[in-house]
PDB file of N, CA and C in Angstrom:
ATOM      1  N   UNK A   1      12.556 148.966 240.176  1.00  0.00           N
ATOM      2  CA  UNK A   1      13.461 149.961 240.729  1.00  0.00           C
ATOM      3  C   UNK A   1      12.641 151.123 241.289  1.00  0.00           C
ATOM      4  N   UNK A   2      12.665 151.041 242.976  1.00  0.00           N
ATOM      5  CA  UNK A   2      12.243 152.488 243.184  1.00  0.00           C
ATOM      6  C   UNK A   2      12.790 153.675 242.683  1.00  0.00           C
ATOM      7  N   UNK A   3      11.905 154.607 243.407  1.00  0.00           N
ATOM      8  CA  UNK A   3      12.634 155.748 243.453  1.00  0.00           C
ATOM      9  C   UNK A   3      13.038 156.323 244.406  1.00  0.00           C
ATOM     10  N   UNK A   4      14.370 156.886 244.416  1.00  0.00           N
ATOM     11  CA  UNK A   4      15.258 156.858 245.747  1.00  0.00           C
ATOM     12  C   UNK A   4      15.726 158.774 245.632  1.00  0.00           C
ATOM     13  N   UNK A   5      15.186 159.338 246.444  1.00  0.00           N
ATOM     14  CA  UNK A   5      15.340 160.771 246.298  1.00  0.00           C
ATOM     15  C   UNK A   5      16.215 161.084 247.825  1.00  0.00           C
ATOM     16  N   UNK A   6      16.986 161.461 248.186  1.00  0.00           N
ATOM     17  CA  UNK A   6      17.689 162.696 249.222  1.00  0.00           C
ATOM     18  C   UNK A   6      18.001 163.851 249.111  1.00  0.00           C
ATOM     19  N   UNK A   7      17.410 164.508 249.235  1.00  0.00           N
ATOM     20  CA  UNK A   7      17.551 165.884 249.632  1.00  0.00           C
ATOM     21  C   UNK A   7      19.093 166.324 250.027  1.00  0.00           C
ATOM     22  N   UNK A   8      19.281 165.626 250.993  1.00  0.00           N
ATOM     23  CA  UNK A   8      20.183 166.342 252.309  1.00  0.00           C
ATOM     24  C   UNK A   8      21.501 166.053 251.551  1.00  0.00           C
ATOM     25  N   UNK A   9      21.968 165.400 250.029  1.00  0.00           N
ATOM     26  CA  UNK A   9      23.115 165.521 249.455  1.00  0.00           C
ATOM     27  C   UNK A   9      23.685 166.956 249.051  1.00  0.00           C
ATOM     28  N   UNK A  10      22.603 168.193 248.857  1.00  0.00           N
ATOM     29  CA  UNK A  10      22.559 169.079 248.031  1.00  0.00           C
ATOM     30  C   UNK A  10      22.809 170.049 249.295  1.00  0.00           C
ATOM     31  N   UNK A  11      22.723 169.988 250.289  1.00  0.00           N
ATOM     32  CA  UNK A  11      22.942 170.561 252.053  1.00  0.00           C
ATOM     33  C   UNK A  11      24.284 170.986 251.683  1.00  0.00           C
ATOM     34  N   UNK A  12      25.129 170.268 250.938  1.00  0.00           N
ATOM     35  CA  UNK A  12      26.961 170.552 251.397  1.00  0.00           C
ATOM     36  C   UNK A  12      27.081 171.655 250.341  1.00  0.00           C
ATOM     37  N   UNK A  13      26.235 171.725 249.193  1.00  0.00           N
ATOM     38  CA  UNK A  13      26.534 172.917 247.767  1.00  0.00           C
ATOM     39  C   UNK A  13      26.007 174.034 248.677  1.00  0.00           C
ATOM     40  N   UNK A  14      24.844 173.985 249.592  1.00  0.00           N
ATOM     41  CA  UNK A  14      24.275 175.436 249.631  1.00  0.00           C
ATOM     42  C   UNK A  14      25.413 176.265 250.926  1.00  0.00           C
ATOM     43  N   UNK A  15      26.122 175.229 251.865  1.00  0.00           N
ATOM     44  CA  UNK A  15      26.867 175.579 252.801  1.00  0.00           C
ATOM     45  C   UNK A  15      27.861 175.871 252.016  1.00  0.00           C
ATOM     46  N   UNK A  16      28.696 175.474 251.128  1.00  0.00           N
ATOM     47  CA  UNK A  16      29.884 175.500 250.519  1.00  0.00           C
ATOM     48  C   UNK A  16      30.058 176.709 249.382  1.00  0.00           C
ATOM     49  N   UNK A  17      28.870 176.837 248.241  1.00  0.00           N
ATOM     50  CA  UNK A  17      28.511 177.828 247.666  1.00  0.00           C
ATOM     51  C   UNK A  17      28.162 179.149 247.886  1.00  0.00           C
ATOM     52  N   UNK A  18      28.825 180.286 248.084  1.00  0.00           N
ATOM     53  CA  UNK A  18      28.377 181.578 249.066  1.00  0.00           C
ATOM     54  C   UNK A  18      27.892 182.246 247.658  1.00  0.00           C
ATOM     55  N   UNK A  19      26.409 182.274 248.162  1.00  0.00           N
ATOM     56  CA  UNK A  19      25.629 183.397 247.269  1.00  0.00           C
ATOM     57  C   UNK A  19      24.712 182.807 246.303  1.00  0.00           C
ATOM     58  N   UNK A  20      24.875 181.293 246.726  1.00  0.00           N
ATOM     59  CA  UNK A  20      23.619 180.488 245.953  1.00  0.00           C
ATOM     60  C   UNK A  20      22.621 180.897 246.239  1.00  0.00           C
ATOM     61  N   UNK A  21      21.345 180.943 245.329  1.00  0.00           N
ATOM     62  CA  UNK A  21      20.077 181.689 244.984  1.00  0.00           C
ATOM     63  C   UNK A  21      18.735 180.389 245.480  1.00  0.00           C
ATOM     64  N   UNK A  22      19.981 179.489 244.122  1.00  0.00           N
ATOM     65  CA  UNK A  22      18.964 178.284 244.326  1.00  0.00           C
ATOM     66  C   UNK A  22      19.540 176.926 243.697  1.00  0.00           C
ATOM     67  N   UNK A  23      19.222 175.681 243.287  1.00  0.00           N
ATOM     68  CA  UNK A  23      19.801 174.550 242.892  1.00  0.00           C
ATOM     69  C   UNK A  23      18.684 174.099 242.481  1.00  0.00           C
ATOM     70  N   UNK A  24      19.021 173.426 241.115  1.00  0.00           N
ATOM     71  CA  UNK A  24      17.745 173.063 240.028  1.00  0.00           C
ATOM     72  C   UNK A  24      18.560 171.254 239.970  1.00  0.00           C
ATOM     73  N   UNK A  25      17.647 170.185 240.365  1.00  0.00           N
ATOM     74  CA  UNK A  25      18.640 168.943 240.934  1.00  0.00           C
ATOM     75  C   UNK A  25      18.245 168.139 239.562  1.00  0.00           C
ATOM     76  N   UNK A  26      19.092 167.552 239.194  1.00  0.00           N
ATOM     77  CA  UNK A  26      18.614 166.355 238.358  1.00  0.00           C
ATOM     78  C   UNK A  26      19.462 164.877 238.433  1.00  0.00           C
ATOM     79  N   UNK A  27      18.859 164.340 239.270  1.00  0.00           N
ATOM     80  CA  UNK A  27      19.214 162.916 239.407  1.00  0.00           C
ATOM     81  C   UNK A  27      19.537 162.124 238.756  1.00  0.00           C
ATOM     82  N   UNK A  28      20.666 161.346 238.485  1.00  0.00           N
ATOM     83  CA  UNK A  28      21.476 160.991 237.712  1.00  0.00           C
ATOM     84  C   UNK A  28      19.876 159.548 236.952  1.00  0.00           C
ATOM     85  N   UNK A  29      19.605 159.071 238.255  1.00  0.00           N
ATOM     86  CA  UNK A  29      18.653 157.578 237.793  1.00  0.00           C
ATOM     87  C   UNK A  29      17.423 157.224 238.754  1.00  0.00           C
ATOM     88  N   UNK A  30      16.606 157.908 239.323  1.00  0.00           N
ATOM     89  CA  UNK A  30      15.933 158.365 237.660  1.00  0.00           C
ATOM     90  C   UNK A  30      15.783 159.614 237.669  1.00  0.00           C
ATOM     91  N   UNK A  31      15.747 160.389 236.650  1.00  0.00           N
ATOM     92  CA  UNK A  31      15.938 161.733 236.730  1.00  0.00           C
ATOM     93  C   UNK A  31      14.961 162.574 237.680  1.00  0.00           C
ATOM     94  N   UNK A  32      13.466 162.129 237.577  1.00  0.00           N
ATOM     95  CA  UNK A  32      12.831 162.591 238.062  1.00  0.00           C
ATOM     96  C   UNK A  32      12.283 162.231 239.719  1.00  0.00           C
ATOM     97  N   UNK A  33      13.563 161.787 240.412  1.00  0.00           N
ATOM     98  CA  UNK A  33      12.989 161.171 241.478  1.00  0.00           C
ATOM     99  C   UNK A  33      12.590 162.006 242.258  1.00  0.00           C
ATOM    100  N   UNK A  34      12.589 163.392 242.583  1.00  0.00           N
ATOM    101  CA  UNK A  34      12.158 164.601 243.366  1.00  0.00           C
ATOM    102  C   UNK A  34      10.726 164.313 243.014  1.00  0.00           C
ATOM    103  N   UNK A  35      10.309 164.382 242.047  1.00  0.00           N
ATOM    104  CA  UNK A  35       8.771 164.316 241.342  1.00  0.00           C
ATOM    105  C   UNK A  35       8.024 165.903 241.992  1.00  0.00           C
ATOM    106  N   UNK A  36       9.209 166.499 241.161  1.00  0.00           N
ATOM    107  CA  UNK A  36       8.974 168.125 241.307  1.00  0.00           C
ATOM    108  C   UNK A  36       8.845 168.979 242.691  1.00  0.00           C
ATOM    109  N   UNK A  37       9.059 168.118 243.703  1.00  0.00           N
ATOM    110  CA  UNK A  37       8.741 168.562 244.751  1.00  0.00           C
ATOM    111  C   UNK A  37       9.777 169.787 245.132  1.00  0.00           C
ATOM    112  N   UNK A  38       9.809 170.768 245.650  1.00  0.00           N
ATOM    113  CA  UNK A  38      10.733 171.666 246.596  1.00  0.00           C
ATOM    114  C   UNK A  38      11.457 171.351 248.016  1.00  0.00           C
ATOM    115  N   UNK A  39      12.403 171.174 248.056  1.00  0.00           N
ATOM    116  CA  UNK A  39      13.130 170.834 249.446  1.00  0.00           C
ATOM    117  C   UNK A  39      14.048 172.178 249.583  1.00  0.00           C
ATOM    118  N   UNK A  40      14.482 171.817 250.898  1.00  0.00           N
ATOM    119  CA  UNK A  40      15.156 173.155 251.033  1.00  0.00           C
ATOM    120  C   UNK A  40      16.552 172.928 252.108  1.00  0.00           C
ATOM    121  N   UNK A  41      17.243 173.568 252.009  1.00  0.00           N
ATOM    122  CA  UNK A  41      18.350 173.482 252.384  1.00  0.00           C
ATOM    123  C   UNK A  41      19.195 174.814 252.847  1.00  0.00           C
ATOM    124  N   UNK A  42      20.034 174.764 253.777  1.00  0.00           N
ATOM    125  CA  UNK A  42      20.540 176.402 254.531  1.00  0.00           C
ATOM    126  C   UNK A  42      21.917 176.174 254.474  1.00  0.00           C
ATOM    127  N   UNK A  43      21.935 177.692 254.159  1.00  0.00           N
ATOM    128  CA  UNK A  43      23.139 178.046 253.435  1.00  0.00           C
ATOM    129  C   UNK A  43      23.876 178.723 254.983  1.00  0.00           C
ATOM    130  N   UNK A  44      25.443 179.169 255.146  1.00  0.00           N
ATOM    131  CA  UNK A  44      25.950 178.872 256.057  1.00  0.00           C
ATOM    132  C   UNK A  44      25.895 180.109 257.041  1.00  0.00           C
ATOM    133  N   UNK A  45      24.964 180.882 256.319  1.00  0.00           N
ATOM    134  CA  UNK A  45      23.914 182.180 257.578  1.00  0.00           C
ATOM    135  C   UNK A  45      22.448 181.674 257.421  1.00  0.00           C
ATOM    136  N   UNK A  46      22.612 180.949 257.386  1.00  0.00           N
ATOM    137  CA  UNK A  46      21.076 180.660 257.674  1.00  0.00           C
ATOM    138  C   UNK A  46      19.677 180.612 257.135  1.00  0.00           C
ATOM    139  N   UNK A  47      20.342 180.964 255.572  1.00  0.00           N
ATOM    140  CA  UNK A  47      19.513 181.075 254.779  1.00  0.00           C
ATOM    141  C   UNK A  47      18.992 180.191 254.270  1.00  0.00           C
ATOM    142  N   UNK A  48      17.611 180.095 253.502  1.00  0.00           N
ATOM    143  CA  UNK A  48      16.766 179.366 252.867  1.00  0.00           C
ATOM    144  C   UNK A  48      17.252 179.147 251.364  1.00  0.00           C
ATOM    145  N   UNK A  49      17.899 178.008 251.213  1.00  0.00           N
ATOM    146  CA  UNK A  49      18.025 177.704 249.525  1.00  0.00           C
ATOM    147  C   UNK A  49      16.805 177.152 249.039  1.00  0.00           C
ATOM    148  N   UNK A  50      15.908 177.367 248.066  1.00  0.00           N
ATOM    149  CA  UNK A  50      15.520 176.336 247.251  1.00  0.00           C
ATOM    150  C   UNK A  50      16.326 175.007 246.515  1.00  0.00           C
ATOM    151  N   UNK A  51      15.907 173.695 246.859  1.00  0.00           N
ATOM    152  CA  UNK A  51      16.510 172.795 245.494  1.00  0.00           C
ATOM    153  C   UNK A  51      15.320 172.020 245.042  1.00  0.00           C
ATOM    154  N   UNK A  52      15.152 172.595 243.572  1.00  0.00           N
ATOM    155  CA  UNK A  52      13.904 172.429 242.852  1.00  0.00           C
ATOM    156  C   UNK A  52      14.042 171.177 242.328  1.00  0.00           C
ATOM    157  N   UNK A  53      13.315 170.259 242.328  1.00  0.00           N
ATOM    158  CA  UNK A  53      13.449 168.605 241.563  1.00  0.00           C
ATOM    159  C   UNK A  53      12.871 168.473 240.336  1.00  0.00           C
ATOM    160  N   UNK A  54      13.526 167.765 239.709  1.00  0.00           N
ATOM    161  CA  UNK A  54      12.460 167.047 238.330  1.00  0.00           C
ATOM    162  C   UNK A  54      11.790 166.704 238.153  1.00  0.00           C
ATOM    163  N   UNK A  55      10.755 166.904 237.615  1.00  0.00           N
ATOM    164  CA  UNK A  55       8.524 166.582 237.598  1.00  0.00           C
ATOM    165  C   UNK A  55       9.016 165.132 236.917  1.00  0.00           C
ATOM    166  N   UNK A  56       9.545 165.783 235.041  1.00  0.00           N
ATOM    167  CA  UNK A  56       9.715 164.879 234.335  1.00  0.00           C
ATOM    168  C   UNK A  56      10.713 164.809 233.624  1.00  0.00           C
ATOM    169  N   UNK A  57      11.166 163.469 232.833  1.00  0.00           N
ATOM    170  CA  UNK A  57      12.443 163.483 232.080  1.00  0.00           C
ATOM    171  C   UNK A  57      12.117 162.739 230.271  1.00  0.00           C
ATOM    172  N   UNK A  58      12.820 163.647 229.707  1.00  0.00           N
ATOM    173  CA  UNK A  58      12.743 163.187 228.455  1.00  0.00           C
ATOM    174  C   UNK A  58      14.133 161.846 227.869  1.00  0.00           C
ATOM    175  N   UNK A  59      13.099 160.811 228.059  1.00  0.00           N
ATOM    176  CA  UNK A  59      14.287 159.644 228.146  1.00  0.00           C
ATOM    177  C   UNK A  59      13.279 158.694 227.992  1.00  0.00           C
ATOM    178  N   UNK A  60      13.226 158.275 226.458  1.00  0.00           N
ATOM    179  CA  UNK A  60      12.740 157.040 226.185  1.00  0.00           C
ATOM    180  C   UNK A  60      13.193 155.571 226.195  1.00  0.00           C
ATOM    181  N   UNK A  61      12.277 154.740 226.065  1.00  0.00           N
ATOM    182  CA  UNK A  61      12.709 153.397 226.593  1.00  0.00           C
ATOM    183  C   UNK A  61      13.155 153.060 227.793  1.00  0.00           C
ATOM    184  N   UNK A  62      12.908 153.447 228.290  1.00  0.00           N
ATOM    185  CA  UNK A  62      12.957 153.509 230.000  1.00  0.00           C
ATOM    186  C   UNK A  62      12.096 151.664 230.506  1.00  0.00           C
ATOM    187  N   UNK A  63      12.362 151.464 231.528  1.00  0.00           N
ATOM    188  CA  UNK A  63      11.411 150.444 232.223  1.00  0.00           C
ATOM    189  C   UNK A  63      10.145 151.107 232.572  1.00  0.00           C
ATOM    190  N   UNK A  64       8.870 150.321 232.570  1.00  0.00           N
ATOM    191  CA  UNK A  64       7.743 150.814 232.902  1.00  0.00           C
ATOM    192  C   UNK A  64       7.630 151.689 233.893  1.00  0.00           C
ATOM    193  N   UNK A  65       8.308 151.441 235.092  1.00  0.00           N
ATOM    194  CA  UNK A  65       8.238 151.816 236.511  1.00  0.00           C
ATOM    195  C   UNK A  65       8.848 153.079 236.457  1.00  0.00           C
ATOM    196  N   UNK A  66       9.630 153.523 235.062  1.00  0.00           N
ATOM    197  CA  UNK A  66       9.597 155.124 235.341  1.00  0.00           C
ATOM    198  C   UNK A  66       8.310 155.605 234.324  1.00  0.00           C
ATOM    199  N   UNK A  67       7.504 156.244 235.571  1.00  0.00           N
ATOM    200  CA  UNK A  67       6.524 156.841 234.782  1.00  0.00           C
ATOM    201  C   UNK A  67       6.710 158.165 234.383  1.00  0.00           C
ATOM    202  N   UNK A  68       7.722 158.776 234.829  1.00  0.00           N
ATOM    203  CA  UNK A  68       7.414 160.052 234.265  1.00  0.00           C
ATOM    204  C   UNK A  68       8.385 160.951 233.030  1.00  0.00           C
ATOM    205  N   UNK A  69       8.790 159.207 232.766  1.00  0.00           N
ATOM    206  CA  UNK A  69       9.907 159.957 231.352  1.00  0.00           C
ATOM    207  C   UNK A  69       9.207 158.874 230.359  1.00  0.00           C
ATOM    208  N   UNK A  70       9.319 159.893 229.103  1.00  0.00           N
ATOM    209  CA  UNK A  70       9.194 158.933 227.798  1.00  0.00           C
ATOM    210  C   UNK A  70       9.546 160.096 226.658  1.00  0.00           C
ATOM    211  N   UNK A  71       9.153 159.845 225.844  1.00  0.00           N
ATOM    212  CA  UNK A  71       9.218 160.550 224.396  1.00  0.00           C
ATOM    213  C   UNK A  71       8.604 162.324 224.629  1.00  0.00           C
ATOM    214  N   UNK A  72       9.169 162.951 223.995  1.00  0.00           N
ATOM    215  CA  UNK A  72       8.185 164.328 224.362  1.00  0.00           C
ATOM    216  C   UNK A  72       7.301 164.533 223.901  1.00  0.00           C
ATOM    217  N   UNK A  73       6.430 163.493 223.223  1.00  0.00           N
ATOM    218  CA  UNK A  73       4.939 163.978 222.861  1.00  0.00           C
ATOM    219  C   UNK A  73       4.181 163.256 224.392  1.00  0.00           C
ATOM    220  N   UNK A  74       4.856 162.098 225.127  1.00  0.00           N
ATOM    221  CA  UNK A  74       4.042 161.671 226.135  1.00  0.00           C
ATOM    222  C   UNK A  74       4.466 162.965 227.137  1.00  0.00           C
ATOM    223  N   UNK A  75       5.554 163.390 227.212  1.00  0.00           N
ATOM    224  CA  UNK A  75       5.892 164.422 227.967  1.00  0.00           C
ATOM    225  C   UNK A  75       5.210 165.507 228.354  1.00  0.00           C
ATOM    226  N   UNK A  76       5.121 165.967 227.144  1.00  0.00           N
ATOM    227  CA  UNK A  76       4.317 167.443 226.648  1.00  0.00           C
ATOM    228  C   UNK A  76       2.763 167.159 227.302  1.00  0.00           C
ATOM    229  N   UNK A  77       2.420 165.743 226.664  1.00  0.00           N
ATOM    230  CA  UNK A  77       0.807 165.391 227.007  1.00  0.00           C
ATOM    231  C   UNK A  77       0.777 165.698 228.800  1.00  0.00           C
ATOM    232  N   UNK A  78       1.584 165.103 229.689  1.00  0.00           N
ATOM    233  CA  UNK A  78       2.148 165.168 231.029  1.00  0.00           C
ATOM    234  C   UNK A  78       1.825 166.295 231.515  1.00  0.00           C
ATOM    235  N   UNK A  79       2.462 167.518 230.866  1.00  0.00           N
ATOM    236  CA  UNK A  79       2.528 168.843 231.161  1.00  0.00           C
ATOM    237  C   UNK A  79       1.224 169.827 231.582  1.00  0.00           C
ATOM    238  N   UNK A  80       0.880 168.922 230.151  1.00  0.00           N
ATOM    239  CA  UNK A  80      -0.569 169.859 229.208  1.00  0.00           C
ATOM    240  C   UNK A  80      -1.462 169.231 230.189  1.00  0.00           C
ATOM    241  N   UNK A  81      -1.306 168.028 230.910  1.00  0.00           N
ATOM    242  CA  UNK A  81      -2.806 167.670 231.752  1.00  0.00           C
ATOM    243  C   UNK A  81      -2.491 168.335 233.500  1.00  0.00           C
ATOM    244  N   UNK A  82      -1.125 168.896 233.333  1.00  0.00           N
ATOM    245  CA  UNK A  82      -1.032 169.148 235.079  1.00  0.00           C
ATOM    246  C   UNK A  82      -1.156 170.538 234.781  1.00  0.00           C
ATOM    247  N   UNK A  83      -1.260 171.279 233.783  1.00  0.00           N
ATOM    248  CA  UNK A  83      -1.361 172.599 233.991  1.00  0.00           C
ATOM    249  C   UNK A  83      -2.963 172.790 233.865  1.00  0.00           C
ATOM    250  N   UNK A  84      -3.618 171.898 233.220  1.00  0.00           N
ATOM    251  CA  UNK A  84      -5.034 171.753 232.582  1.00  0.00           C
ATOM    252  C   UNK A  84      -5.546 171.927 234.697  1.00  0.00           C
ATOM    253  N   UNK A  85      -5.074 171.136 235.656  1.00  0.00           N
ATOM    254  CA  UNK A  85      -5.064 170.709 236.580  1.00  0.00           C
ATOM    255  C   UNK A  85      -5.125 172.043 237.968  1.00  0.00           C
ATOM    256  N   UNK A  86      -4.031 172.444 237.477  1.00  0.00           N
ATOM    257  CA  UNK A  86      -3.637 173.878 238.428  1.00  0.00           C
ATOM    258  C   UNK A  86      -4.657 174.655 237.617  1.00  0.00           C
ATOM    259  N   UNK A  87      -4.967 174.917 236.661  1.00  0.00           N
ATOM    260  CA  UNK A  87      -5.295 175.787 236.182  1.00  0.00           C
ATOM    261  C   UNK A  87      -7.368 175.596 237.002  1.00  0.00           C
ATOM    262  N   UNK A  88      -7.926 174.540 237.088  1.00  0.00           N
ATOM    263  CA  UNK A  88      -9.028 174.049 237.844  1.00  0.00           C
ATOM    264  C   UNK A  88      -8.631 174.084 239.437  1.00  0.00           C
ATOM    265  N   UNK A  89      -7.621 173.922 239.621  1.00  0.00           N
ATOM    266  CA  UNK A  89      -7.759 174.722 241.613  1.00  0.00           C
ATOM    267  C   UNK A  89      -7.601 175.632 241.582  1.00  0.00           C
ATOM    268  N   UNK A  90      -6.636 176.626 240.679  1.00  0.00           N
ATOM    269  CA  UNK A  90      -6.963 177.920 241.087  1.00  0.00           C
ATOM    270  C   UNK A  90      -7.966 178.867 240.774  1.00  0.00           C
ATOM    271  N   UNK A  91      -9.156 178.533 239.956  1.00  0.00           N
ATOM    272  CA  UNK A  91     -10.153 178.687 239.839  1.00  0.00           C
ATOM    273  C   UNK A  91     -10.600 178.320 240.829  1.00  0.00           C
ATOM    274  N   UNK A  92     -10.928 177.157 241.638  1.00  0.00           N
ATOM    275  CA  UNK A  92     -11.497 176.957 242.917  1.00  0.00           C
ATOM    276  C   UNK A  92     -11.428 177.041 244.117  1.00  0.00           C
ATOM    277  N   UNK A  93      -9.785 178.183 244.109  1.00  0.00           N
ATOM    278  CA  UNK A  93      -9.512 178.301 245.439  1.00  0.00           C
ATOM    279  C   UNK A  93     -10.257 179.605 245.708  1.00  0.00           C
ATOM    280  N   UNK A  94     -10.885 180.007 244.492  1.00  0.00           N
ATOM    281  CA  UNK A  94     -11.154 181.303 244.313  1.00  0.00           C
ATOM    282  C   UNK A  94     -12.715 181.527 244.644  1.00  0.00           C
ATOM    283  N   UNK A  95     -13.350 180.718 245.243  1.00  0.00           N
ATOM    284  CA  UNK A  95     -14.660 180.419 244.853  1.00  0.00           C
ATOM    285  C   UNK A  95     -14.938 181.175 246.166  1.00  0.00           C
ATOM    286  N   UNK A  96     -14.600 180.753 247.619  1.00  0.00           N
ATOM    287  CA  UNK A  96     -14.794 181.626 248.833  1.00  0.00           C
ATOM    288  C   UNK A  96     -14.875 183.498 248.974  1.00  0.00           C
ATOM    289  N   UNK A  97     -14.514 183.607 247.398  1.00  0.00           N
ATOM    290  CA  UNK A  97     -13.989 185.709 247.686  1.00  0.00           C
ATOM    291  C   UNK A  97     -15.669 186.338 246.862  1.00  0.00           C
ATOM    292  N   UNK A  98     -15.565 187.565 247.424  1.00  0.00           N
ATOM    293  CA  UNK A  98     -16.959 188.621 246.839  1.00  0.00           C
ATOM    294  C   UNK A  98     -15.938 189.724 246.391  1.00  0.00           C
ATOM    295  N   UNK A  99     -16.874 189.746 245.325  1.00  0.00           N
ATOM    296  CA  UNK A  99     -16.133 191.536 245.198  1.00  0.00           C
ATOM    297  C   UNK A  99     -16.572 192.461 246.145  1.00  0.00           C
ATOM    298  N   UNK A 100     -15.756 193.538 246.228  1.00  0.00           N
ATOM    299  CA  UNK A 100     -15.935 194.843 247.598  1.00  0.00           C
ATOM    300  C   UNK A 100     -16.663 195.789 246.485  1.00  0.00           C
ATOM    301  N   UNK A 101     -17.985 196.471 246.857  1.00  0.00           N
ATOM    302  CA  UNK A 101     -18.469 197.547 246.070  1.00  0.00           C
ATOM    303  C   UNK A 101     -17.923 198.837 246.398  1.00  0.00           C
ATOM    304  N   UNK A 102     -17.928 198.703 248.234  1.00  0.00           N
ATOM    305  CA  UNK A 102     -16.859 200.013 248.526  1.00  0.00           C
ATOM    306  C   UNK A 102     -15.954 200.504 249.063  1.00  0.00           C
ATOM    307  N   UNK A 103     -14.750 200.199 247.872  1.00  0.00           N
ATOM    308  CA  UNK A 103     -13.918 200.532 248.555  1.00  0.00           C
ATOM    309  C   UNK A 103     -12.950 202.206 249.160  1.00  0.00           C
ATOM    310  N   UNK A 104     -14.007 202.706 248.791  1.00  0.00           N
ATOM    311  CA  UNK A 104     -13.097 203.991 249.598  1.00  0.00           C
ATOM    312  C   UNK A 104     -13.976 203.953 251.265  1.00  0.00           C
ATOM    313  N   UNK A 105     -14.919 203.201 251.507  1.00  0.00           N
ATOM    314  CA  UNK A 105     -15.053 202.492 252.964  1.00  0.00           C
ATOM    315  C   UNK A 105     -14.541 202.202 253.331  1.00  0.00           C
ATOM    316  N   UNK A 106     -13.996 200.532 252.799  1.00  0.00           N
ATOM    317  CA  UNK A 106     -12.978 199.550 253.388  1.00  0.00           C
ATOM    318  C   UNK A 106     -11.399 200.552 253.355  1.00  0.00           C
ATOM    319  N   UNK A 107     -10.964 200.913 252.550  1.00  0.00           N
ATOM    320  CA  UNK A 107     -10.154 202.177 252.580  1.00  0.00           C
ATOM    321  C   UNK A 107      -9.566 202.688 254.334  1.00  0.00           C
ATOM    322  N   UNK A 108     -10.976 203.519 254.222  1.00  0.00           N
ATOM    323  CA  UNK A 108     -10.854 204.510 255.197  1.00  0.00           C
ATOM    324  C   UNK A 108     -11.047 203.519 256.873  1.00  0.00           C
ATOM    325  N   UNK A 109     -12.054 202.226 256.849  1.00  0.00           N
ATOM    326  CA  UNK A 109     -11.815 201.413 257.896  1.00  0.00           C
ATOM    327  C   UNK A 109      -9.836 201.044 258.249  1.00  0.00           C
ATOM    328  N   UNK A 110      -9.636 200.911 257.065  1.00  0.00           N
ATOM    329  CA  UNK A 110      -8.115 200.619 257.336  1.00  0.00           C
ATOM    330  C   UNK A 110      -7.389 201.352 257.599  1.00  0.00           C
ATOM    331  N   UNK A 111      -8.018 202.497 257.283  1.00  0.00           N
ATOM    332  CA  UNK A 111      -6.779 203.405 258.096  1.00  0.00           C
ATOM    333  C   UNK A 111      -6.784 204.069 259.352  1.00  0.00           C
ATOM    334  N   UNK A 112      -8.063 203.964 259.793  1.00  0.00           N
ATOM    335  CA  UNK A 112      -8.522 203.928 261.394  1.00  0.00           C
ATOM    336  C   UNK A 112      -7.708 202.879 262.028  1.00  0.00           C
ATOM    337  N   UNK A 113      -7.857 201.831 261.641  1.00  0.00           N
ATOM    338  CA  UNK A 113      -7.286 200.305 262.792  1.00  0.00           C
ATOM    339  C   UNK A 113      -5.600 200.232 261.916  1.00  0.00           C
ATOM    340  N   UNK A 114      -5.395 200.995 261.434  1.00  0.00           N
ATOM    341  CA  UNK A 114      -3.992 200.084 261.229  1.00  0.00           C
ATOM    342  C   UNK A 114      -3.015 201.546 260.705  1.00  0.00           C
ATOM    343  N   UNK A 115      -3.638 202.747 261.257  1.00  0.00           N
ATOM    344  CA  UNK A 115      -2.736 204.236 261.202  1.00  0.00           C
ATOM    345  C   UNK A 115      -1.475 204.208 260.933  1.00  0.00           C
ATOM    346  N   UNK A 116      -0.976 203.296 261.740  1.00  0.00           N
ATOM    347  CA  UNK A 116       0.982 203.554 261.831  1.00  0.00           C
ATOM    348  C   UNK A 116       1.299 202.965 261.008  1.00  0.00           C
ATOM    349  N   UNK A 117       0.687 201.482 260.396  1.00  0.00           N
ATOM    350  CA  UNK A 117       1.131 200.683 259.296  1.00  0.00           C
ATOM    351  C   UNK A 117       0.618 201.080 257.357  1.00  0.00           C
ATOM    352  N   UNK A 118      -0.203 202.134 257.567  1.00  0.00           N
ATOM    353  CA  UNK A 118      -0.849 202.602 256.189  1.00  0.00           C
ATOM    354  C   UNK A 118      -0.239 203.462 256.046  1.00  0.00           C
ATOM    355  N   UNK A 119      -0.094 203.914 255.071  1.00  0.00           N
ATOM    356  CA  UNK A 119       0.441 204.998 254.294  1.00  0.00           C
ATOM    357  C   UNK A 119       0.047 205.530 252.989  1.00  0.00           C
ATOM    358  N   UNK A 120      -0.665 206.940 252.685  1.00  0.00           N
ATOM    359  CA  UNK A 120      -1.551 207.256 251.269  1.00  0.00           C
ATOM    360  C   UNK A 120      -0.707 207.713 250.968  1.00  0.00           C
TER     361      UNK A 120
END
């Protein structure tokens, strides 16, 4: 059994709903068929809804082919290795920056080139 995700069902709540923020989706089978991803959907001015999907589901005995539900100790383990994960890129997105020694320089450069938009 794949996994079968649409988005564009959740299109008629954000048009129909006035003043939705956002929509947190959970798929009836398999729960996690979003596989956490963000889609988005517009509300009936034009706005940007979030509808946030399910990473994972706590639902054991499942068929193999859902990988991302089982018991919550496999769950938790799930969690604990994707945050272990983010937590190593954003350390490495970080690797390109220097610290500034001076900044009442960089400061005062900015407020030469960008006068109308600064404000002390």
């Amino acid at each position: 059994m794949g996994k079968i995700w649409n988005c564009n069902r959740y299109q008629i709540y954000a048009e129909e709903l006035e003043g939705l923020t956002g929509i947190i989706a959970v798929q009836y089978s398999p729960y996690e068929a979003g596989n956490g991803k963000i889609y988005w959907a517009l509300d009936k001015k034009g706005n940007h809804i979030p509808v946030l999907s399910s990473t994972y589901s706590l639902w054991a005995a499942l068929p193999k082919s859902f990988t991302q539900s089982d018991d919550p100790i496999k769950i938790s383990q799930l969690i604990n290795t994707k945050v272990a994960s983010w937590e190593k890129e954003i350390r490495n997105s970080f690797n390109w920056t220097m610290p500034i020694r001076d900044w009442g320089m960089i400061l005062q450069q900015f407020l030469i080139k960008f006068e109308d938009r600064c404000r002390i």
